[in-house]
C-alpha atoms as a PDB file:
ATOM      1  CA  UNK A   1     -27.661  23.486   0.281  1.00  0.00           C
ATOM      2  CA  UNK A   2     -30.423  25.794  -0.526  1.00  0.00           C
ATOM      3  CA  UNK A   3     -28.843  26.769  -3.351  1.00  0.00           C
ATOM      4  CA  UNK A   4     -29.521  23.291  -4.490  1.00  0.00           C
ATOM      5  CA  UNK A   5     -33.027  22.784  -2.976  1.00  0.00           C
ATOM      6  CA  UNK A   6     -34.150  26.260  -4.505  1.00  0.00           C
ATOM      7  CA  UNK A   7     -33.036  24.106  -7.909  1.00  0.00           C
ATOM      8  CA  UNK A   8     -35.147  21.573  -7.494  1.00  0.00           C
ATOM      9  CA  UNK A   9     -37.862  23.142  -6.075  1.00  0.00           C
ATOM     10  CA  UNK A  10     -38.126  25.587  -9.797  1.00  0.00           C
ATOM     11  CA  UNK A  11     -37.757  22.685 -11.960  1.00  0.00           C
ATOM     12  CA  UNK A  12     -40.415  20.703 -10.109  1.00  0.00           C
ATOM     13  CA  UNK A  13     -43.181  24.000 -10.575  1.00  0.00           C
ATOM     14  CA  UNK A  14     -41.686  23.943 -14.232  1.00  0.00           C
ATOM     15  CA  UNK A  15     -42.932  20.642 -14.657  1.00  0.00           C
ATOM     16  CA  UNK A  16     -46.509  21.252 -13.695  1.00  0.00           C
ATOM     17  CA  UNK A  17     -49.423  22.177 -15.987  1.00  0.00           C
ATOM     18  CA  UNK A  18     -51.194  25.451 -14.650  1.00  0.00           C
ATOM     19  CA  UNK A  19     -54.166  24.949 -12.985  1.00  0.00           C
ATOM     20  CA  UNK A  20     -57.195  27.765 -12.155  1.00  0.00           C
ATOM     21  CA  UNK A  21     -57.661  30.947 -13.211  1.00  0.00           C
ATOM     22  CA  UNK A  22     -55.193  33.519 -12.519  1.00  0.00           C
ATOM     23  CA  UNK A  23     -57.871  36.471 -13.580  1.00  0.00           C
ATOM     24  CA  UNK A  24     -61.295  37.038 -11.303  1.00  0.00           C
ATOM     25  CA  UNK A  25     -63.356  35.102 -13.851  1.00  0.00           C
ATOM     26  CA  UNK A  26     -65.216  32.080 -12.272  1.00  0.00           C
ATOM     27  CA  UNK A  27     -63.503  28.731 -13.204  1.00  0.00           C
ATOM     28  CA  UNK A  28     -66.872  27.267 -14.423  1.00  0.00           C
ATOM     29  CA  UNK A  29     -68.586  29.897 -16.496  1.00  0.00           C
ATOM     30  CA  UNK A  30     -66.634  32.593 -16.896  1.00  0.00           C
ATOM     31  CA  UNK A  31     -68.715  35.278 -15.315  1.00  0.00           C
ATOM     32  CA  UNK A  32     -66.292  38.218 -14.384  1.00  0.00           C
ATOM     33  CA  UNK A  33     -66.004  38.855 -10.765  1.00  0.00           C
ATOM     34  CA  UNK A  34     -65.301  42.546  -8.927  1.00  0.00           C
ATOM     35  CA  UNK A  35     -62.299  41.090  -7.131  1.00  0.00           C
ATOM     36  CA  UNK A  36     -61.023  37.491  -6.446  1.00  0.00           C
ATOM     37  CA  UNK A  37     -62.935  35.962  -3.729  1.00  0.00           C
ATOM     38  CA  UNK A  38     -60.666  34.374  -0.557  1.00  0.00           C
ATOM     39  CA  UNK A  39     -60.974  30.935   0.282  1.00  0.00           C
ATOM     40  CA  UNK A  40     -64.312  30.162  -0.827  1.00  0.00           C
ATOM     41  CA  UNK A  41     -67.480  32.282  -2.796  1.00  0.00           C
ATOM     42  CA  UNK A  42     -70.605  31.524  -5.062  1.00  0.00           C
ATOM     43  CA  UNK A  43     -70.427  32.605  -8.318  1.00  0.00           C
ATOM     44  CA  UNK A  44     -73.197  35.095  -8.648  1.00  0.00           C
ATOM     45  CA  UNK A  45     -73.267  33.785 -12.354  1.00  0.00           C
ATOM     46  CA  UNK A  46     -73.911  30.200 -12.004  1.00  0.00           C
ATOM     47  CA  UNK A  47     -74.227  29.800  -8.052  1.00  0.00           C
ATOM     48  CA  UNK A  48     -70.772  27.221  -7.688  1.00  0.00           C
ATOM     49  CA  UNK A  49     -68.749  27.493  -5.002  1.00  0.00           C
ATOM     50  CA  UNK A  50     -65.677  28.735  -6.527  1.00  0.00           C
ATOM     51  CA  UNK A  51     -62.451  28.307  -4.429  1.00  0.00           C
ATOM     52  CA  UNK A  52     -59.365  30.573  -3.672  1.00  0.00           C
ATOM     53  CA  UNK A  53     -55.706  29.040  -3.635  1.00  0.00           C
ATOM     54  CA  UNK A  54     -52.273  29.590  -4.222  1.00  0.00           C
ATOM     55  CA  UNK A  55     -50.761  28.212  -7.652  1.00  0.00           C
ATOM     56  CA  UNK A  56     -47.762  25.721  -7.121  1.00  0.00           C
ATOM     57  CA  UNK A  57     -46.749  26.263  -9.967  1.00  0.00           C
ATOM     58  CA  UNK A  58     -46.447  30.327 -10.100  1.00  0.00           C
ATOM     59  CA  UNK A  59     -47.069  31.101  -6.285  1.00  0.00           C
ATOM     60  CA  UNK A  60     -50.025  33.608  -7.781  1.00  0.00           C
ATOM     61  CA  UNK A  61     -53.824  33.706  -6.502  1.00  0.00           C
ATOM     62  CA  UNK A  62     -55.680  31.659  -8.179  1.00  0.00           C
ATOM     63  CA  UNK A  63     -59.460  30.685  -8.443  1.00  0.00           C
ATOM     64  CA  UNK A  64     -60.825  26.881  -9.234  1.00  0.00           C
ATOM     65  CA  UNK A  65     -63.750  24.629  -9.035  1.00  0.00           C
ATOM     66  CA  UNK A  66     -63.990  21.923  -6.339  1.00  0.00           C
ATOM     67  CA  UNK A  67     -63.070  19.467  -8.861  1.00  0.00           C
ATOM     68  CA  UNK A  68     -59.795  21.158  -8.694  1.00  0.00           C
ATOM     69  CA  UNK A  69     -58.926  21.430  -5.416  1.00  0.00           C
ATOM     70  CA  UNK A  70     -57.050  17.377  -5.381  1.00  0.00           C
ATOM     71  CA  UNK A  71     -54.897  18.425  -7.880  1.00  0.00           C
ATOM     72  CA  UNK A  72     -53.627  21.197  -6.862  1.00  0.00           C
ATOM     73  CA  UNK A  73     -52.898  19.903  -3.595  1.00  0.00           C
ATOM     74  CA  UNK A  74     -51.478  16.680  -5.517  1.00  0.00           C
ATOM     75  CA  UNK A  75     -49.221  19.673  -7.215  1.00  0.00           C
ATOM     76  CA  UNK A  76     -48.081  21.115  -3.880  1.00  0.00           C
ATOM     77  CA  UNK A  77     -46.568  17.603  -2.632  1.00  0.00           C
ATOM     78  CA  UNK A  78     -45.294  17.552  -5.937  1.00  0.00           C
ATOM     79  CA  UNK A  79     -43.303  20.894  -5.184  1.00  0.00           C
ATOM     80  CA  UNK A  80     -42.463  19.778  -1.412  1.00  0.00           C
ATOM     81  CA  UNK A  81     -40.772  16.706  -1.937  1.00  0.00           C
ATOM     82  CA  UNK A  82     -43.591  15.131  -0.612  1.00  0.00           C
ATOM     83  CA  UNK A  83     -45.403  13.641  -3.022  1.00  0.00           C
ATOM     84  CA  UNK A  84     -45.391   9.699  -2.288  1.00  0.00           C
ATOM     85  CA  UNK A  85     -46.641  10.744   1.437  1.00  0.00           C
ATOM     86  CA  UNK A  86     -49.824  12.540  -0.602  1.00  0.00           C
ATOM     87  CA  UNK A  87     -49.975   9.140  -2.578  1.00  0.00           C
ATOM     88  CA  UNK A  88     -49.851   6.919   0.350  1.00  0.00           C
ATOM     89  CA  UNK A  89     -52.511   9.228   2.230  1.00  0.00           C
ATOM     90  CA  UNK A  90     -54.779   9.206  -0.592  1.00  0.00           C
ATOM     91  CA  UNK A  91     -54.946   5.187  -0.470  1.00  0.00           C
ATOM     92  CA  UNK A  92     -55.161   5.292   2.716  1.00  0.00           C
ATOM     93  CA  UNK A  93     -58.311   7.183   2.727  1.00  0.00           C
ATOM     94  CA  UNK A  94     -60.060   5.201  -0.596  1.00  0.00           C
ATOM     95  CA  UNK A  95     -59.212   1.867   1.304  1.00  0.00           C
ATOM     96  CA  UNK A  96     -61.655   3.770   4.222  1.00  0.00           C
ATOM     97  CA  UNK A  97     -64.003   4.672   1.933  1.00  0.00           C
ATOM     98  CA  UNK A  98     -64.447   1.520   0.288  1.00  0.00           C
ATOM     99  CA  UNK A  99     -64.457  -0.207   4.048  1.00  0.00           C
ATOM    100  CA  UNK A 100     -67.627   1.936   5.017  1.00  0.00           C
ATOM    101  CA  UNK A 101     -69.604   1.693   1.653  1.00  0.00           C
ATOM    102  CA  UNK A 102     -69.345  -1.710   2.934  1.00  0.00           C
ATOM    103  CA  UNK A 103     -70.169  -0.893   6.469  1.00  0.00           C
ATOM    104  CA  UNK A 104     -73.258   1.417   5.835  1.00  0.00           C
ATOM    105  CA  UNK A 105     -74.342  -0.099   2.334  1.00  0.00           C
ATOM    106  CA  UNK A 106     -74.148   3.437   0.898  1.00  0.00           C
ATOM    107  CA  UNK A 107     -71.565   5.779   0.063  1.00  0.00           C
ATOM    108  CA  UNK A 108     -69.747   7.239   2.707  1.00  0.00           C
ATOM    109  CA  UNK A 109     -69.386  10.935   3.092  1.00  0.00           C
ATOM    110  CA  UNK A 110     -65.961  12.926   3.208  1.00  0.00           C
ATOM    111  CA  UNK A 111     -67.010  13.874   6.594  1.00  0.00           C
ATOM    112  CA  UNK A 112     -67.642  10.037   7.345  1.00  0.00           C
ATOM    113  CA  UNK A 113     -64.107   9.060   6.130  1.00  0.00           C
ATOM    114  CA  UNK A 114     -62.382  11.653   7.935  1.00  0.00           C
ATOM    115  CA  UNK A 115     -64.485  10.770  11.305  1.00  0.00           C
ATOM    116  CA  UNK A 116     -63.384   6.951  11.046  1.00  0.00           C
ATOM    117  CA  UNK A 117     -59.892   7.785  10.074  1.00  0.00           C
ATOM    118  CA  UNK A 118     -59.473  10.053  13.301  1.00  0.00           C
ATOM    119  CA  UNK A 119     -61.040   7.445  15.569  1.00  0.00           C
ATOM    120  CA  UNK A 120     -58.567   5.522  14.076  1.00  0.00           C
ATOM    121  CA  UNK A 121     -55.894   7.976  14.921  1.00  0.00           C
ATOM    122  CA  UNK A 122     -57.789   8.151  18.544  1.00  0.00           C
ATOM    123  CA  UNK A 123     -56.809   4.656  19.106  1.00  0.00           C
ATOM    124  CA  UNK A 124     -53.445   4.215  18.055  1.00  0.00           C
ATOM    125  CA  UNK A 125     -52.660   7.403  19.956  1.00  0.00           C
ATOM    126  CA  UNK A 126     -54.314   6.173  22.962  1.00  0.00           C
ATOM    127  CA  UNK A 127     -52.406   3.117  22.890  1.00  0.00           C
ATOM    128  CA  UNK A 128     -48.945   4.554  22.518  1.00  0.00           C
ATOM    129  CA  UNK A 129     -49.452   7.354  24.957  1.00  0.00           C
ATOM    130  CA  UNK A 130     -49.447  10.182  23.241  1.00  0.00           C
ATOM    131  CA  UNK A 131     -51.885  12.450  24.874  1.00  0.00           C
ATOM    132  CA  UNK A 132     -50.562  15.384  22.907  1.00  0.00           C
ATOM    133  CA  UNK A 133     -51.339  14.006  19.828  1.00  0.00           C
ATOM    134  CA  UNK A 134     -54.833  12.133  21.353  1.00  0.00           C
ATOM    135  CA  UNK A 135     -55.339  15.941  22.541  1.00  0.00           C
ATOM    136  CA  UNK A 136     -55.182  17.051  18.851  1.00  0.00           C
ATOM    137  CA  UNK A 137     -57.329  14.439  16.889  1.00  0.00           C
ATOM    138  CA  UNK A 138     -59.731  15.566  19.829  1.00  0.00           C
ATOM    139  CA  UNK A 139     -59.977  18.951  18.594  1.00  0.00           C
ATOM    140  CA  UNK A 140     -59.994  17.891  14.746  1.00  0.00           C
ATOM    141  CA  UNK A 141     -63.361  15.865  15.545  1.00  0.00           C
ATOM    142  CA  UNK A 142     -64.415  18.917  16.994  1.00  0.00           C
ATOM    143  CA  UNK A 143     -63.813  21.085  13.958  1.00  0.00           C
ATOM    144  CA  UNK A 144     -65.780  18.088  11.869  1.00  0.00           C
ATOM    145  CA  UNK A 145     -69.155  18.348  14.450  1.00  0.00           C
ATOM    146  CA  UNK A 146     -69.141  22.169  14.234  1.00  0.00           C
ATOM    147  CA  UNK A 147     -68.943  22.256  10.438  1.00  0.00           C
ATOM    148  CA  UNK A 148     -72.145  19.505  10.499  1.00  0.00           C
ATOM    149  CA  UNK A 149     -73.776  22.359  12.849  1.00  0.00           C
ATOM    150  CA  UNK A 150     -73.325  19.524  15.703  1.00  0.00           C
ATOM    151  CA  UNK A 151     -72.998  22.783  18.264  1.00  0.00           C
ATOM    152  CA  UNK A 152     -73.563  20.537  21.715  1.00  0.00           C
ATOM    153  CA  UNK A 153     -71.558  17.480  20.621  1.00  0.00           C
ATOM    154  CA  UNK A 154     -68.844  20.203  19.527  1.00  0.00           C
ATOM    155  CA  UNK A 155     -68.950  21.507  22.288  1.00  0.00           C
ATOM    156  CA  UNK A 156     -68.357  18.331  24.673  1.00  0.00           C
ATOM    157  CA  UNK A 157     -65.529  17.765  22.377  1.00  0.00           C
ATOM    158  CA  UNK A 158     -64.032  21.034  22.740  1.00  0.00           C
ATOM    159  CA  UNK A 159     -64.564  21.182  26.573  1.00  0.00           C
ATOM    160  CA  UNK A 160     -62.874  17.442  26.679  1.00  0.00           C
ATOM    161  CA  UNK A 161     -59.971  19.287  24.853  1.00  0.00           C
ATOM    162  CA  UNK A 162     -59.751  22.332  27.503  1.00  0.00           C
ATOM    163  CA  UNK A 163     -59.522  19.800  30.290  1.00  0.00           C
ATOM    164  CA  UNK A 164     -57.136  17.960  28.688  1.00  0.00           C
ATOM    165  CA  UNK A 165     -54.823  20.624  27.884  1.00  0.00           C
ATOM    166  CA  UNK A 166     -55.106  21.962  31.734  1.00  0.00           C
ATOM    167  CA  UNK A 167     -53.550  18.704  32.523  1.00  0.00           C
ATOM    168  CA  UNK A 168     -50.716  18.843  30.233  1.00  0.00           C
ATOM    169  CA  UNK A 169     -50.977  16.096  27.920  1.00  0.00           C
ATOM    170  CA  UNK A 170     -47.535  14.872  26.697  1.00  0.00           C
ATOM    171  CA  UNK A 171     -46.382  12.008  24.057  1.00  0.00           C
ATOM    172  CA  UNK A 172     -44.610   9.643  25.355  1.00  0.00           C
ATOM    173  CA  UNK A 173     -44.466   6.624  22.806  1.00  0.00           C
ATOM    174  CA  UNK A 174     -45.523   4.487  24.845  1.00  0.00           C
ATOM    175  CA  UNK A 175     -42.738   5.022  27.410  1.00  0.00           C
ATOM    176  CA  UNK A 176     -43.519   6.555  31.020  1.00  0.00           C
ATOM    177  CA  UNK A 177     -41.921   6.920  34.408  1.00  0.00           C
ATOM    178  CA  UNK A 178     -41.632   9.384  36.843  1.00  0.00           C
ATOM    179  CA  UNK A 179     -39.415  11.666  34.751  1.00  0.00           C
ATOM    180  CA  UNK A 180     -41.775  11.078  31.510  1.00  0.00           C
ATOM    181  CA  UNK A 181     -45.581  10.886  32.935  1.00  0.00           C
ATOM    182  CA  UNK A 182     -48.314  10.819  30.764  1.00  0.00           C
ATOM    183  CA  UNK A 183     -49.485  14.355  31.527  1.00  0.00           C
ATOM    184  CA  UNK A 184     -47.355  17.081  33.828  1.00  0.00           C
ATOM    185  CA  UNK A 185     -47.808  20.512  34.816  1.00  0.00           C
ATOM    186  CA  UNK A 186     -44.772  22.203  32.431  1.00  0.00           C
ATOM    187  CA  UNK A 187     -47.032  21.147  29.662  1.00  0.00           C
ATOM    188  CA  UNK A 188     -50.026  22.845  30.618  1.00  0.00           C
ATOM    189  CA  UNK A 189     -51.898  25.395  28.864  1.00  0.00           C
ATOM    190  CA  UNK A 190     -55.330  26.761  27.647  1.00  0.00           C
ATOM    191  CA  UNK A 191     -55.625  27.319  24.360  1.00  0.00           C
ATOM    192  CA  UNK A 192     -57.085  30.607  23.073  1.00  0.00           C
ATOM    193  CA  UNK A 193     -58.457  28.939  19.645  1.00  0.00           C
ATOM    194  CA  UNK A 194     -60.306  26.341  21.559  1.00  0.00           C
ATOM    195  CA  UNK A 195     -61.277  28.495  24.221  1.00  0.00           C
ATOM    196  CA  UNK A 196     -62.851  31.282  21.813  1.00  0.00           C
ATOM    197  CA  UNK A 197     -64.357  28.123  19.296  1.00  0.00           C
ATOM    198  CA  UNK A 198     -66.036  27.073  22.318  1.00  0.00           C
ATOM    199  CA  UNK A 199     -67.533  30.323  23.982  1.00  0.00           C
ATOM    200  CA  UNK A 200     -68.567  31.376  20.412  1.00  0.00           C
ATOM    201  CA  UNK A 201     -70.801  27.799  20.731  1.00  0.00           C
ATOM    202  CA  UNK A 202     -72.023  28.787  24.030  1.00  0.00           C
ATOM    203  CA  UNK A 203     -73.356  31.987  23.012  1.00  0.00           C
ATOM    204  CA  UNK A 204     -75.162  30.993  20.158  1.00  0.00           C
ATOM    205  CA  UNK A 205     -76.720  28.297  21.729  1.00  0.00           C
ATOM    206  CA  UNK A 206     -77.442  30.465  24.885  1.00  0.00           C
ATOM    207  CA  UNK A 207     -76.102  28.598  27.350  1.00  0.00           C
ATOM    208  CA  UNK A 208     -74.986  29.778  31.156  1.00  0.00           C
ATOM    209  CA  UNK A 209     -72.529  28.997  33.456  1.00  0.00           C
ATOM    210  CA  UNK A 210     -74.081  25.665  34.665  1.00  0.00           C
ATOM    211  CA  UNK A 211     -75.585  24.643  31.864  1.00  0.00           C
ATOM    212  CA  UNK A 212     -71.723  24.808  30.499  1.00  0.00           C
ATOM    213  CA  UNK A 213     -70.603  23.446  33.433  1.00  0.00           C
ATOM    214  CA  UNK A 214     -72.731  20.338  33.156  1.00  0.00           C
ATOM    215  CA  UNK A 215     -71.709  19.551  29.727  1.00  0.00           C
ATOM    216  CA  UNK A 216     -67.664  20.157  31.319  1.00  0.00           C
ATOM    217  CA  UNK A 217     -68.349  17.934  34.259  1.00  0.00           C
ATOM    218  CA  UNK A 218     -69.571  15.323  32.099  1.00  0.00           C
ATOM    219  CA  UNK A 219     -66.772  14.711  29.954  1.00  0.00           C
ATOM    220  CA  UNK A 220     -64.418  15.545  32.681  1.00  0.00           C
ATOM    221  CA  UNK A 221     -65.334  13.151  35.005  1.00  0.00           C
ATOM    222  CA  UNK A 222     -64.860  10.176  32.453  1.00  0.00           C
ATOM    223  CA  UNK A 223     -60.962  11.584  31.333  1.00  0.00           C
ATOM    224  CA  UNK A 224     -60.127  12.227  35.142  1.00  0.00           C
ATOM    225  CA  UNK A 225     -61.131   8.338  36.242  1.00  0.00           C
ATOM    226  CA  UNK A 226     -60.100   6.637  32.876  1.00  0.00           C
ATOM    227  CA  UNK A 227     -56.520   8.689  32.098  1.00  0.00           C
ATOM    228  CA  UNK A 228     -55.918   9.025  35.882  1.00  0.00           C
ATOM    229  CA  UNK A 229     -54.905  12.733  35.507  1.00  0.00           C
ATOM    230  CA  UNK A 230     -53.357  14.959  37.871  1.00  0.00           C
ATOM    231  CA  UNK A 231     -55.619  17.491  38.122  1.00  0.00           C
ATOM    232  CA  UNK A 232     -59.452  16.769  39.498  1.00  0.00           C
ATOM    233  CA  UNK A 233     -62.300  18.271  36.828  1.00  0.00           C
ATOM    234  CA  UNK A 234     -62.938  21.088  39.957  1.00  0.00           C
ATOM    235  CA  UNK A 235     -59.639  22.729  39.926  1.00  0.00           C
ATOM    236  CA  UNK A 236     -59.696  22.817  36.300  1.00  0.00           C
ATOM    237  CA  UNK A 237     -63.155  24.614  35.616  1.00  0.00           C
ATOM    238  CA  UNK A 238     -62.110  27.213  38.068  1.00  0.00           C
ATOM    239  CA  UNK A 239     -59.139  27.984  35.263  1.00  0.00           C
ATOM    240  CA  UNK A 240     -61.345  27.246  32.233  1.00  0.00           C
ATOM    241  CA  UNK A 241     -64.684  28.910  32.876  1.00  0.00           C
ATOM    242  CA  UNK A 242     -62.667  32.335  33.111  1.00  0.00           C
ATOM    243  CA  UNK A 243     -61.938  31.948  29.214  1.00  0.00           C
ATOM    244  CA  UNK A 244     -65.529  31.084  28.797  1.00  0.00           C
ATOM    245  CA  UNK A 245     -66.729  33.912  30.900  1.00  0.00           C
ATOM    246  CA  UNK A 246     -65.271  37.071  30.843  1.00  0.00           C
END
């Protein structure tokens, strides 16, 4: 069988026109760089952002403008099989932007899109009880406030998701009993990634222990009385400020 897969897979990348620059030479102007940068880099030649990927096509390093970037991610669903997914996605997400130009009588930004498209995802997950995912397109909104330099609404966020995960958020699709609750114990955890993306937030914006704890409380209190969870916000700082504070 992956005899067969590896098949396809090699005449899929066959198929593909190369994309990027293989060589450390800056996908807009040509200017020769010391080394290939990583993910992303201004070009000290023309001062574009010049982006680092791997070719689906030859698997190599490559290095291409932000232009690019769609189409070689349109390349990699090409080589996973997954193709009409990207297709579908992309629709979805011009059908959004197209909603909001409405909306706002301006054109959206990516970071608009991808902030109605999660409360989307906040909703439907909401409604078919699954916390785990909820828990997730928590922490993606995060992610979007701390790029925007957002640090205190972040942080809420990312304090929301710490509480959360103490109480074990589990998907249930929409199905619950005794044996399948909402949230239980076996599913708790605190995550380190969250954990250090928050204390790295409270430390640039100089915060203390209450000050942090106020922000916590806040958010807490709302998720304890509206999701009914098992464990009160007090019990939980006690485990989650020892992340924050060590």
């Amino acid at each position: 069988m992956w005899i067969f897969k590896s098949i396809i897979t090699h005449y899929r990348k066959r198929k593909l026109p190369m994309v990027g620059n293989v060589e450390s030479i800056c996908p807009y102007c040509d200017y020769a760089l010391e080394k290939k940068p990583g993910r992303k880099k201004k070009c000290p030649g023309c001062n574009k952002f010049i982006y680092g990927r791997t070719s689906p096509k030859t698997s190599e390093k490559i290095l291409i403008t932000e232009a690019q970037i769609d189409t070689v991610e349109e390349q990699w669903s090409i080589v996973d099989g997954t193709h009409p997914e990207y297709i579908q996605k992309k629709k979805i997400i011009e059908d959004e932007r197209k909603s909001l130009k409405k909306k706002f009588g301006r054109e959206p930004s990516e970071n608009d899109i991808k902030w109605s498209l999660l409360n989307n995802e906040l909703i439907d997950n909401a409604s078919n009880g699954n916390w785990g995912l909820y828990r997730n397109t928590k922490f993606a909104m995060a992610e979007i406030l701390s790029g925007e330099s957002k640090s205190k609404q972040a942080l809420s966020i990312l304090l929301e998701v710490t509480y959360l995960d103490v109480n074990g958020p589990c998907n249930t699709g929409g199905y619950t009993s005794k044996e399948f609750p909402p949230f239980q114990k076996s599913h708790a955890m605190i995550a380190s990634g969250v954990i250090n993306r928050a204390s790295n937030i409270i430390t640039d914006m100089e915060l203390n222990i209450n000050d942090t704890k106020a922000i916590f409380d806040e958010v807490a209190e709302v998720n304890f009385k509206n999701l009914k969870l098992p464990i009160r916000p007090e019990t939980a700082w006690k485990k989650i400020k020892k992340g924050l504070f060590q």
